[in-house]
C-alpha atoms as a PDB file:
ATOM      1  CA  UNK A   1      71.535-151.800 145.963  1.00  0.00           C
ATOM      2  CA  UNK A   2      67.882-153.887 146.142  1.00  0.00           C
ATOM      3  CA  UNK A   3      66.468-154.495 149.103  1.00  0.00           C
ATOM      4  CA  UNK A   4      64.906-157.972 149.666  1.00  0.00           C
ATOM      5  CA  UNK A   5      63.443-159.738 152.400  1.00  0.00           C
ATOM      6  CA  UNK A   6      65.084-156.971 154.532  1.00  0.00           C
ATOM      7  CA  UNK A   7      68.523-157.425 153.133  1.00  0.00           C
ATOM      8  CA  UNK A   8      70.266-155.727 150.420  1.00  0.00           C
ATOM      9  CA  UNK A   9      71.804-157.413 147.274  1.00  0.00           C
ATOM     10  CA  UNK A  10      74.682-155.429 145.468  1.00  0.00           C
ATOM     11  CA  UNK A  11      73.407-154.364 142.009  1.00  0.00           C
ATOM     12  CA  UNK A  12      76.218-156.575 140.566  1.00  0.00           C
ATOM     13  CA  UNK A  13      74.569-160.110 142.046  1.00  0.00           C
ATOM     14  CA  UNK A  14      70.888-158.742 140.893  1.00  0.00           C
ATOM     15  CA  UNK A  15      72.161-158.129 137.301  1.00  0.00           C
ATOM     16  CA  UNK A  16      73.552-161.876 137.604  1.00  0.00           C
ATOM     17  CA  UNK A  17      70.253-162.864 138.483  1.00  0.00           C
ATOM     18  CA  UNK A  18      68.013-161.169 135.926  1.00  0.00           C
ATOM     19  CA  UNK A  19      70.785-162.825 133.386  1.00  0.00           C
ATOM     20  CA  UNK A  20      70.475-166.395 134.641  1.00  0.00           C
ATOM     21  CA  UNK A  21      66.614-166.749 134.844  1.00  0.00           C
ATOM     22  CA  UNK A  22      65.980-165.113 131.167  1.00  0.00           C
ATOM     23  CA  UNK A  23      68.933-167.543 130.414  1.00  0.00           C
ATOM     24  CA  UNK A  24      66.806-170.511 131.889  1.00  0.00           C
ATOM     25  CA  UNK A  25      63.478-169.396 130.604  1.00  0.00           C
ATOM     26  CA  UNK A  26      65.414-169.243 127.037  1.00  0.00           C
ATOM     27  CA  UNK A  27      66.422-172.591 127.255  1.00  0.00           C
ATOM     28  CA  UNK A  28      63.075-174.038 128.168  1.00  0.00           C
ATOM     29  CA  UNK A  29      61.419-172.354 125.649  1.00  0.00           C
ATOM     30  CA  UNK A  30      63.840-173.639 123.049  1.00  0.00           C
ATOM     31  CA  UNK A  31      63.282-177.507 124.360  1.00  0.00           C
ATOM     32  CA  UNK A  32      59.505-176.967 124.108  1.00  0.00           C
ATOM     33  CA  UNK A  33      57.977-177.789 120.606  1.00  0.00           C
ATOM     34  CA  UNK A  34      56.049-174.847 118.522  1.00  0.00           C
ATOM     35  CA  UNK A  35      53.317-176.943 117.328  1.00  0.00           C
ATOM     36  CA  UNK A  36      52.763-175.136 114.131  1.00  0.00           C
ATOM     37  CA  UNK A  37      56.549-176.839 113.349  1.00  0.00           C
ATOM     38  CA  UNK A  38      55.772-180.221 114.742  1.00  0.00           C
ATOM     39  CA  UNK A  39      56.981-181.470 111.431  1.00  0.00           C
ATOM     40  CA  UNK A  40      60.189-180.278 111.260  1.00  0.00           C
ATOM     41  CA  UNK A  41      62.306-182.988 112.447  1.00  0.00           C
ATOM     42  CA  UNK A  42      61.747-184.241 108.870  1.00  0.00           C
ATOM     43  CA  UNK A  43      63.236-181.385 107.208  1.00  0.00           C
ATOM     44  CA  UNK A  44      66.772-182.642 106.584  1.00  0.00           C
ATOM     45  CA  UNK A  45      66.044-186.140 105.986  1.00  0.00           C
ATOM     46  CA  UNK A  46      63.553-184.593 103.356  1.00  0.00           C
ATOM     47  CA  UNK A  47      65.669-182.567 101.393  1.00  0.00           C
ATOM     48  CA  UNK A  48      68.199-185.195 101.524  1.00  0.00           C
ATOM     49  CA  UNK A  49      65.953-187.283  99.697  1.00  0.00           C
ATOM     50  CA  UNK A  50      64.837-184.769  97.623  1.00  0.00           C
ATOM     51  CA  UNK A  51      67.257-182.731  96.353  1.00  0.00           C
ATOM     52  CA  UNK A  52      70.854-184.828  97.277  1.00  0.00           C
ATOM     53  CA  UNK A  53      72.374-186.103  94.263  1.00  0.00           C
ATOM     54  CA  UNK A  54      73.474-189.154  96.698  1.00  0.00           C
ATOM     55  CA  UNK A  55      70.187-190.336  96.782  1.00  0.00           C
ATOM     56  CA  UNK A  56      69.782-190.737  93.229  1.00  0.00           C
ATOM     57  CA  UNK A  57      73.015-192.556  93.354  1.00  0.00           C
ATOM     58  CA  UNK A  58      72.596-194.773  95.584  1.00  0.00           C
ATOM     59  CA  UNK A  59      69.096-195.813  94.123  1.00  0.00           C
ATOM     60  CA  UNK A  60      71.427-196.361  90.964  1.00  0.00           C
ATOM     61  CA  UNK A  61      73.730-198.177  92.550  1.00  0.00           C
ATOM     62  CA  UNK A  62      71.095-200.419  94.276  1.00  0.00           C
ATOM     63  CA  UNK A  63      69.249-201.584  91.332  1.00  0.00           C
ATOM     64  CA  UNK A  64      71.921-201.891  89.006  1.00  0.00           C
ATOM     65  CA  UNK A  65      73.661-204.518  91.407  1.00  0.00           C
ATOM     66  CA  UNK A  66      69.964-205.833  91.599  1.00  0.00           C
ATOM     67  CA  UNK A  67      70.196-206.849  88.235  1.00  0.00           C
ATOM     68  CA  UNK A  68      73.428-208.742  88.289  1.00  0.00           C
ATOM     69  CA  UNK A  69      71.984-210.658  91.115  1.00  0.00           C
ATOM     70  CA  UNK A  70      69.116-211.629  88.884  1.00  0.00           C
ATOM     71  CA  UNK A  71      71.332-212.665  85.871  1.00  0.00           C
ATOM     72  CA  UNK A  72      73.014-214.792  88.389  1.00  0.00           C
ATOM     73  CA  UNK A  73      70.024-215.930  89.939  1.00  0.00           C
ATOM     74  CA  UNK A  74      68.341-216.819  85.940  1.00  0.00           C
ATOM     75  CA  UNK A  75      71.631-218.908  84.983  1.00  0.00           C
ATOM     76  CA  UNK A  76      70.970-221.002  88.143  1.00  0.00           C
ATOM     77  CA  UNK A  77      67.890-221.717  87.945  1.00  0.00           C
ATOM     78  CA  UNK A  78      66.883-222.007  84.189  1.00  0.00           C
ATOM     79  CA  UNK A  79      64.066-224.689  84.593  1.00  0.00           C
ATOM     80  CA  UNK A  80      61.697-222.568  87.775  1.00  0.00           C
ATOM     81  CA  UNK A  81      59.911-220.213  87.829  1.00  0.00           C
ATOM     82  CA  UNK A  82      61.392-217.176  88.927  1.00  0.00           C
ATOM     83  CA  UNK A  83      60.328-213.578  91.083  1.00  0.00           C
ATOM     84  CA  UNK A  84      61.582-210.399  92.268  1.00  0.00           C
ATOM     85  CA  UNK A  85      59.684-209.379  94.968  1.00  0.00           C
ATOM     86  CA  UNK A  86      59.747-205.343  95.798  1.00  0.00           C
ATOM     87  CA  UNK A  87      58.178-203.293  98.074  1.00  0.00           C
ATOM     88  CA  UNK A  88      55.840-199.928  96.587  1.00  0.00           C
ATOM     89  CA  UNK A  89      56.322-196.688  98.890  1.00  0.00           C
ATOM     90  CA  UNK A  90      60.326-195.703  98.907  1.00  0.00           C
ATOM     91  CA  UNK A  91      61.130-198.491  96.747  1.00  0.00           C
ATOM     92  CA  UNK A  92      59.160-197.768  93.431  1.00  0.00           C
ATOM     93  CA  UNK A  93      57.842-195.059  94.392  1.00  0.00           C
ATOM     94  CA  UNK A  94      58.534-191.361  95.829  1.00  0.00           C
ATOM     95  CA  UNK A  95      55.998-190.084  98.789  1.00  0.00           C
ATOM     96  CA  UNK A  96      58.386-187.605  99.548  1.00  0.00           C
ATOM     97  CA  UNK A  97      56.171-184.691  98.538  1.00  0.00           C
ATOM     98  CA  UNK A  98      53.463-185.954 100.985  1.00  0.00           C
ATOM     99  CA  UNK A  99      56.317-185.993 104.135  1.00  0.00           C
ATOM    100  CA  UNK A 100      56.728-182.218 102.321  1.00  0.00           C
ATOM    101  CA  UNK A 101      53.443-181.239 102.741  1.00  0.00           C
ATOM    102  CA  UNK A 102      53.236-182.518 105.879  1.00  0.00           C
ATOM    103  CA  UNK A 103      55.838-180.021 106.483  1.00  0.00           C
ATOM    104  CA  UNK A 104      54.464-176.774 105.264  1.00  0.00           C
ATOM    105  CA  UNK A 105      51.360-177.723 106.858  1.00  0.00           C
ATOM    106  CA  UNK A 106      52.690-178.961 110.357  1.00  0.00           C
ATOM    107  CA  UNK A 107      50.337-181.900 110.193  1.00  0.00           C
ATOM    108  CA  UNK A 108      51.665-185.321 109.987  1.00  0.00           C
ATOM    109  CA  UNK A 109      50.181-188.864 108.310  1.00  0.00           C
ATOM    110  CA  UNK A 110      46.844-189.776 108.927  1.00  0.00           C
ATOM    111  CA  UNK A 111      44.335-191.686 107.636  1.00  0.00           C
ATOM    112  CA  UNK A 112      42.689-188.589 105.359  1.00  0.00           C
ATOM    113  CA  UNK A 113      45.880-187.075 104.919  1.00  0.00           C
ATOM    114  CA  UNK A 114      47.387-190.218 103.171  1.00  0.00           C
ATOM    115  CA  UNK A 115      44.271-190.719 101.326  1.00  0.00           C
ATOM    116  CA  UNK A 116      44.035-187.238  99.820  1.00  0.00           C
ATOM    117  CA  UNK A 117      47.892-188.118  98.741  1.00  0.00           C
ATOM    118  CA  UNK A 118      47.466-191.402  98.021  1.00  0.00           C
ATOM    119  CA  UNK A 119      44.224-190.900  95.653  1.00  0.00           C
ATOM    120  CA  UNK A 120      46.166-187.822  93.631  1.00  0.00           C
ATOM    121  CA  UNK A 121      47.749-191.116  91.946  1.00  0.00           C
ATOM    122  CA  UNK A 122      51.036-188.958  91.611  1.00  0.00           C
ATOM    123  CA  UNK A 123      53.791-190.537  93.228  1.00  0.00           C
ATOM    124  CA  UNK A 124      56.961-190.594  90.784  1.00  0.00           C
ATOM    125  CA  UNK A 125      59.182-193.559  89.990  1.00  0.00           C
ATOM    126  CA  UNK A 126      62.440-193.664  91.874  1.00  0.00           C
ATOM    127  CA  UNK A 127      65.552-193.854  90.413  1.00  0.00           C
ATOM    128  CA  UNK A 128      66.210-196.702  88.249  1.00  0.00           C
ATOM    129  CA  UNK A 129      62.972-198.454  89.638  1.00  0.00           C
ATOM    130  CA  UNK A 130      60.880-199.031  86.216  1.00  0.00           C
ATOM    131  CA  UNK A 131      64.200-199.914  84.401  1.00  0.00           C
ATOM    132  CA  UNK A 132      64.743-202.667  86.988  1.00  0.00           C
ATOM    133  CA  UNK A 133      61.041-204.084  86.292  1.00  0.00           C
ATOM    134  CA  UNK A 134      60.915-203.928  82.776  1.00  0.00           C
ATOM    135  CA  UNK A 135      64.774-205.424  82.963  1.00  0.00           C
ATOM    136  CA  UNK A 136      63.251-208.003  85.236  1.00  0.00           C
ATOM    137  CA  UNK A 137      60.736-208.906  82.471  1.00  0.00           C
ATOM    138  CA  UNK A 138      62.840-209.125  79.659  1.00  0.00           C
ATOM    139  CA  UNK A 139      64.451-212.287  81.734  1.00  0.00           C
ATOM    140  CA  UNK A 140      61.568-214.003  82.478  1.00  0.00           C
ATOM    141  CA  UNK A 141      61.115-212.724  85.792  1.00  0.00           C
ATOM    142  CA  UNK A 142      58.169-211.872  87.347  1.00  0.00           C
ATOM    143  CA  UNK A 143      58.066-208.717  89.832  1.00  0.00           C
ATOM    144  CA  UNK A 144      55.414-208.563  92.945  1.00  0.00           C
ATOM    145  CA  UNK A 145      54.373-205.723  94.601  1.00  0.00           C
ATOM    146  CA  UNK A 146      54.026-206.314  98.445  1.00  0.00           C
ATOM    147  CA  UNK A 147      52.982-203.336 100.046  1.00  0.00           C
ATOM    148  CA  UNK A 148      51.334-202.463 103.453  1.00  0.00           C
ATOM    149  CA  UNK A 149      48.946-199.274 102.179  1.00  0.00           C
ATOM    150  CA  UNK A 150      46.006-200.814 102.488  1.00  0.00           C
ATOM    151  CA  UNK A 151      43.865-202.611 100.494  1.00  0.00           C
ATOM    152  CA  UNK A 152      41.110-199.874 100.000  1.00  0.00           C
ATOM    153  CA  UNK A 153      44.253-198.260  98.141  1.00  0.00           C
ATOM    154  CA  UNK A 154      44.468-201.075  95.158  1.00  0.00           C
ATOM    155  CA  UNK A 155      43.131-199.421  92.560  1.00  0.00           C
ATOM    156  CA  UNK A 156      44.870-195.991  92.846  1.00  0.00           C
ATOM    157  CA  UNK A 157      48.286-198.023  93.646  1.00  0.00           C
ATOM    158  CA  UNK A 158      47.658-199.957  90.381  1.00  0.00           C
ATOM    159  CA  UNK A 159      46.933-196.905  88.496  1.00  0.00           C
ATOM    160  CA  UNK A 160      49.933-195.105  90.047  1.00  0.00           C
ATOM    161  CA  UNK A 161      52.413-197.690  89.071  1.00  0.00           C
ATOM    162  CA  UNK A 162      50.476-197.915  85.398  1.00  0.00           C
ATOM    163  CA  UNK A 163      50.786-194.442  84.798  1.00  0.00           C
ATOM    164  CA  UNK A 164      54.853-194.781  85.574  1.00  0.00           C
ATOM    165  CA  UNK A 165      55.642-197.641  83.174  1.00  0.00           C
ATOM    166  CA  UNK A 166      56.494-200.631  85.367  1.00  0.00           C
ATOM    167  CA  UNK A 167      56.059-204.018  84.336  1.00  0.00           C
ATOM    168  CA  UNK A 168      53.928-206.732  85.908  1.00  0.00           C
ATOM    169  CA  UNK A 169      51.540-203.474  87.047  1.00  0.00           C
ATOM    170  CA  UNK A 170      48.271-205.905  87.343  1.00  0.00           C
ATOM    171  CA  UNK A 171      46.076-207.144  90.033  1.00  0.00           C
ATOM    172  CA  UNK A 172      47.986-210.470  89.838  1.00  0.00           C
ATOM    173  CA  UNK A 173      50.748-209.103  90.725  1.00  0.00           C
ATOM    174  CA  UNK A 174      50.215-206.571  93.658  1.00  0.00           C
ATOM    175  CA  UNK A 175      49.401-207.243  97.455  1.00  0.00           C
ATOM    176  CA  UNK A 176      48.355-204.998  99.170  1.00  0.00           C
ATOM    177  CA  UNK A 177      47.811-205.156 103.703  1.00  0.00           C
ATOM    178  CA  UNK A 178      44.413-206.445 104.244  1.00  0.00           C
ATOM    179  CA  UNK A 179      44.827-207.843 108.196  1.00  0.00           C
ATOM    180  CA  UNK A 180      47.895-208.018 109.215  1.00  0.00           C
ATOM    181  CA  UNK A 181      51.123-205.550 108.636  1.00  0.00           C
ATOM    182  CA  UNK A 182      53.581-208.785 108.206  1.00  0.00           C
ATOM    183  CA  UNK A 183      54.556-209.743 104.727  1.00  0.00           C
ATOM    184  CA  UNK A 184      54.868-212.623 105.698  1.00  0.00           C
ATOM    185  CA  UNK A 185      52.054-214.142 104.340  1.00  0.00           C
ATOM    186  CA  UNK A 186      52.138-212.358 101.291  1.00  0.00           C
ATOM    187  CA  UNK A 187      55.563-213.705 100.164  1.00  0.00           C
ATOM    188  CA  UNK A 188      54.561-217.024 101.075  1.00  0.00           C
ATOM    189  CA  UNK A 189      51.739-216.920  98.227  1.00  0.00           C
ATOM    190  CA  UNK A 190      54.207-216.006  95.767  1.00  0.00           C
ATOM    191  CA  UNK A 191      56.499-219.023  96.788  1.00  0.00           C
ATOM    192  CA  UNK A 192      53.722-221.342  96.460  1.00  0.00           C
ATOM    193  CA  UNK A 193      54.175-220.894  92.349  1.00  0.00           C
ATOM    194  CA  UNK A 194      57.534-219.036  92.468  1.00  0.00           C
ATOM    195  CA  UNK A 195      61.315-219.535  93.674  1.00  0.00           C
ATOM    196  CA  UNK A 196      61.654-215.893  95.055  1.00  0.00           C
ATOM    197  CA  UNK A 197      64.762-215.167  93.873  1.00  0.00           C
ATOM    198  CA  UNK A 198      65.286-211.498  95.944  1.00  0.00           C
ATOM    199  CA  UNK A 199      63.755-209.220  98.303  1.00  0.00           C
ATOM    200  CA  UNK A 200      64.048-205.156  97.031  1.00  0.00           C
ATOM    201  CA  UNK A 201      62.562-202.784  99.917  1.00  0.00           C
ATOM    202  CA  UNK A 202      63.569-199.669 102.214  1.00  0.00           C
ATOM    203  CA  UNK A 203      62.231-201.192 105.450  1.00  0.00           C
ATOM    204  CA  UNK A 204      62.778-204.574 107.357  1.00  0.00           C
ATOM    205  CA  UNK A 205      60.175-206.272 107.319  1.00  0.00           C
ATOM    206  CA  UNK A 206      59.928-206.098 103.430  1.00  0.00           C
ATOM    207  CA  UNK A 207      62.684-208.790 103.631  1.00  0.00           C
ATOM    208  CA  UNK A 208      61.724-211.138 106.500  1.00  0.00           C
ATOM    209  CA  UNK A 209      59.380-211.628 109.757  1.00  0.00           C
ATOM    210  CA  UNK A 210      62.782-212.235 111.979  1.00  0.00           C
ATOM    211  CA  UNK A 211      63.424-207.970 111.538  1.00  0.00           C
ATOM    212  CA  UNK A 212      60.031-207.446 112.263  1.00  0.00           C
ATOM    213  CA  UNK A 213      61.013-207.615 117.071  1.00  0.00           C
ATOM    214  CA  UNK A 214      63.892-205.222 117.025  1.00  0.00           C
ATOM    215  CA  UNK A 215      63.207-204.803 120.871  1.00  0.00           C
ATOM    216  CA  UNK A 216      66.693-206.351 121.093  1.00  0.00           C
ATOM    217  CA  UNK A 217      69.011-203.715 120.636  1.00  0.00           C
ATOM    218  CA  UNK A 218      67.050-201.999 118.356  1.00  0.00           C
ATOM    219  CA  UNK A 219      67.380-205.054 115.771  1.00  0.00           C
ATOM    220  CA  UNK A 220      70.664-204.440 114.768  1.00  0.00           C
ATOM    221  CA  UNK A 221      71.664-207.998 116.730  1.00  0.00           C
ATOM    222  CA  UNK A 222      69.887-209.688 113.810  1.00  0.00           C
ATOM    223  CA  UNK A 223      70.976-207.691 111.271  1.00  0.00           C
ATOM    224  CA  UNK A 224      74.573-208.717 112.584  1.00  0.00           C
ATOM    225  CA  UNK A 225      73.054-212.579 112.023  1.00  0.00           C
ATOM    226  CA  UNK A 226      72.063-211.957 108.800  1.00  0.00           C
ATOM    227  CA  UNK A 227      74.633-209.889 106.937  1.00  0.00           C
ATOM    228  CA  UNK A 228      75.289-212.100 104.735  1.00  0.00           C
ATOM    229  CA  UNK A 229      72.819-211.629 102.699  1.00  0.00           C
ATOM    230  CA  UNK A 230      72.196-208.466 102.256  1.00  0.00           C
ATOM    231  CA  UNK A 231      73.394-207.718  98.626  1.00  0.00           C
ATOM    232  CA  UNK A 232      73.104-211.391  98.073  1.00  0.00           C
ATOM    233  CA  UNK A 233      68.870-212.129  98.680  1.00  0.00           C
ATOM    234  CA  UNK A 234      68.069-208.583 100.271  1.00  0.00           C
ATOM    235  CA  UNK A 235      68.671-204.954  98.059  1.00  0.00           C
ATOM    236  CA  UNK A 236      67.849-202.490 100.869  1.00  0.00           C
ATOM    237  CA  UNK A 237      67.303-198.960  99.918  1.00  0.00           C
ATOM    238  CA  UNK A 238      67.247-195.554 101.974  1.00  0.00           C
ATOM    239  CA  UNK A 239      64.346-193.931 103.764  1.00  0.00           C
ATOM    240  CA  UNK A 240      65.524-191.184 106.260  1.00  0.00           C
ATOM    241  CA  UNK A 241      61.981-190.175 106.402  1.00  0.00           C
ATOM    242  CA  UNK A 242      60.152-192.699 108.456  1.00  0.00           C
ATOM    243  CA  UNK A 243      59.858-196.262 108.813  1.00  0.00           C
ATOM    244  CA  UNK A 244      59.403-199.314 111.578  1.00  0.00           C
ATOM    245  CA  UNK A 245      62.311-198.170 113.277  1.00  0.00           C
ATOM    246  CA  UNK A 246      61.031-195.236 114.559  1.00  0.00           C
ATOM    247  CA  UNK A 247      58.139-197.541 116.969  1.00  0.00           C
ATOM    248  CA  UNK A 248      61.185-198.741 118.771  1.00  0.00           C
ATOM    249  CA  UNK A 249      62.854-195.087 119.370  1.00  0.00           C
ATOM    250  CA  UNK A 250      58.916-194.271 120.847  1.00  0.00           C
ATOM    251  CA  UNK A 251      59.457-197.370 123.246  1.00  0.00           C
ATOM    252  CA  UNK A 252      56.620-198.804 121.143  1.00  0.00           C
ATOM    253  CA  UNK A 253      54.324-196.380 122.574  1.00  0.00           C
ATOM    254  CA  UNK A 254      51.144-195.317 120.498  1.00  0.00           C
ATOM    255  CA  UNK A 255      49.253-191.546 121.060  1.00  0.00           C
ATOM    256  CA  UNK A 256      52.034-189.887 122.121  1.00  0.00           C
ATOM    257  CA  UNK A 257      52.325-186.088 121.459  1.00  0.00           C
ATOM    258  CA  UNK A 258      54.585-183.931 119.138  1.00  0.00           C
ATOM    259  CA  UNK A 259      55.972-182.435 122.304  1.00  0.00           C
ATOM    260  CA  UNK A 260      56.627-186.368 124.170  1.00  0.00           C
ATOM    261  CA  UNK A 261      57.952-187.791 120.653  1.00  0.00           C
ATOM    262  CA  UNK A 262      60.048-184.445 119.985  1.00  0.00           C
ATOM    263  CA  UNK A 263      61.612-185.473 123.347  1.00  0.00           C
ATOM    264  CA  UNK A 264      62.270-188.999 122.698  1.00  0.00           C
ATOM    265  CA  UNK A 265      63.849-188.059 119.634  1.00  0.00           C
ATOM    266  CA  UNK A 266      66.090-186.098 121.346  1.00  0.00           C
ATOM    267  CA  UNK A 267      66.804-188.495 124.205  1.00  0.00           C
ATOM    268  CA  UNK A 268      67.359-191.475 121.803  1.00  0.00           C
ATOM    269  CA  UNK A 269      70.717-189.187 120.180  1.00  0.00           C
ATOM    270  CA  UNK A 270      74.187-190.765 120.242  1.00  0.00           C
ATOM    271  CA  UNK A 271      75.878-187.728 121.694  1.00  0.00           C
ATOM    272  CA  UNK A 272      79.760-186.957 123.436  1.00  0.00           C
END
């Protein structure tokens, strides 16, 4: 028997007690976030892309329908001229062992931790990517490089996609973000001396400024619009890792914690 507050509790009940609150302090401790692991929601999606034999597949399977689109596109249109234009990071090339490191280390991107990556010029081609170029070539089409690393980036990014083979690797040919994030404007230079012929990326906005709102329903409303023509104009690869979707999940909200987007993350989950 315990005595408490001048009445006494039967041993059983106290034992029930004890039980329940280390059961509850056990359960918040396992919702809060050990910042040394604030990375580790990218774990899965990681190895996924790293070591799944899907991914590689897929990639495959991507550009190889890529280039029947283009032979189709070519017999069309014999008397234009004709471009490909393909996003860099996830498309051409592998960042995965930065999202890695960012892993062992427990520190995300930033500005000097994508420049130390960036600037070891030692991204990898993905799957199929310089074979789709150099195919792309070999038809008379041009391929553009519209990427959003920045522009301080150009000459590593050229240097990167030199050192892995792909065609049209020249400062005519890649555009890098200078003041805005939209490709918008970037695509339209191409079209003023090109019939863009198809759109290769991983994210949304690589193939036009109507995915860039997706406060409406998280964009998949005009995705439903548009699904015609993905496979037909748009080739869209996978990224688990990050990407645009993930400022809608935050409720487009910028500085927020590990611990507040750790709980997001969990809150946004499709669960029974």
């Amino acid at each position: 028997m315990l005595k408490l507050n001048h009445k006494f509790i039967p041993m059983k009940k106290v034992v029930l007690l004890l039980i329940s609150t280390a059961f509850i302090l056990n359960s918040c401790q396992q919702t809060k976030l050990d910042e040394t692991k604030s990375q580790d929601h990218l774990v899965m999606s990681v190895l996924w892309y790293q070591r799944a034999s899907e991914m590689k597949a897929i990639y495959y399977q991507c550009f190889n329908w890529a280039k029947v689109r283009l032979d189709q596109a070519v017999e069309k249109n014999t008397n234009l001229k004709l471009a490909v234009v393909v996003d860099i990071d996830e498309t051409m090339l592998d960042n995965s062992p930065f999202e890695g490191n960012a892993i062992h280390t427990g520190i995300g991107y930033s500005k000097e931790t994508w420049k130390n990556w960036v600037n070891k010029i030692d991204a990898k081609a993905l799957p199929g990517a310089v074979e789709f170029a150099n195919y792309a070539e070999s038809k008379n089409v041009e391929v553009f490089y519209i990427s959003n690393r920045s522009a301080d980036y150009f000459n590593v990014t050229l240097r990167n996609l030199q050192k892995e083979g792909f065609a049209f690797a020249d400062s005519s040919h890649l555009l890098l973000k200078t003041h805005t994030s939209s490709k918008k404007e970037r695509r339209d230079l191409v079209k003023e001396n090109y019939k863009i012929i198809l759109l290769i990326g991983d994210n949304m906005g690589d193939f036009s400024e109507i995915f860039e709102d997706r406060s409406d329903n998280y964009g998949f409303n005009v995705v439903e619009e548009n699904k015609d023509k993905f496979g037909e104009f748009f080739i869209v690869l996978p990224n688990p890792m990050y990407g645009s979707w993930e400022n809608e999940m935050f409720d487009n909200k910028k500085d927020l914690s590990n611990q507040e987007k750790y709980d997001l993350r969990r809150s946004k989950l499709i669960r029974y």
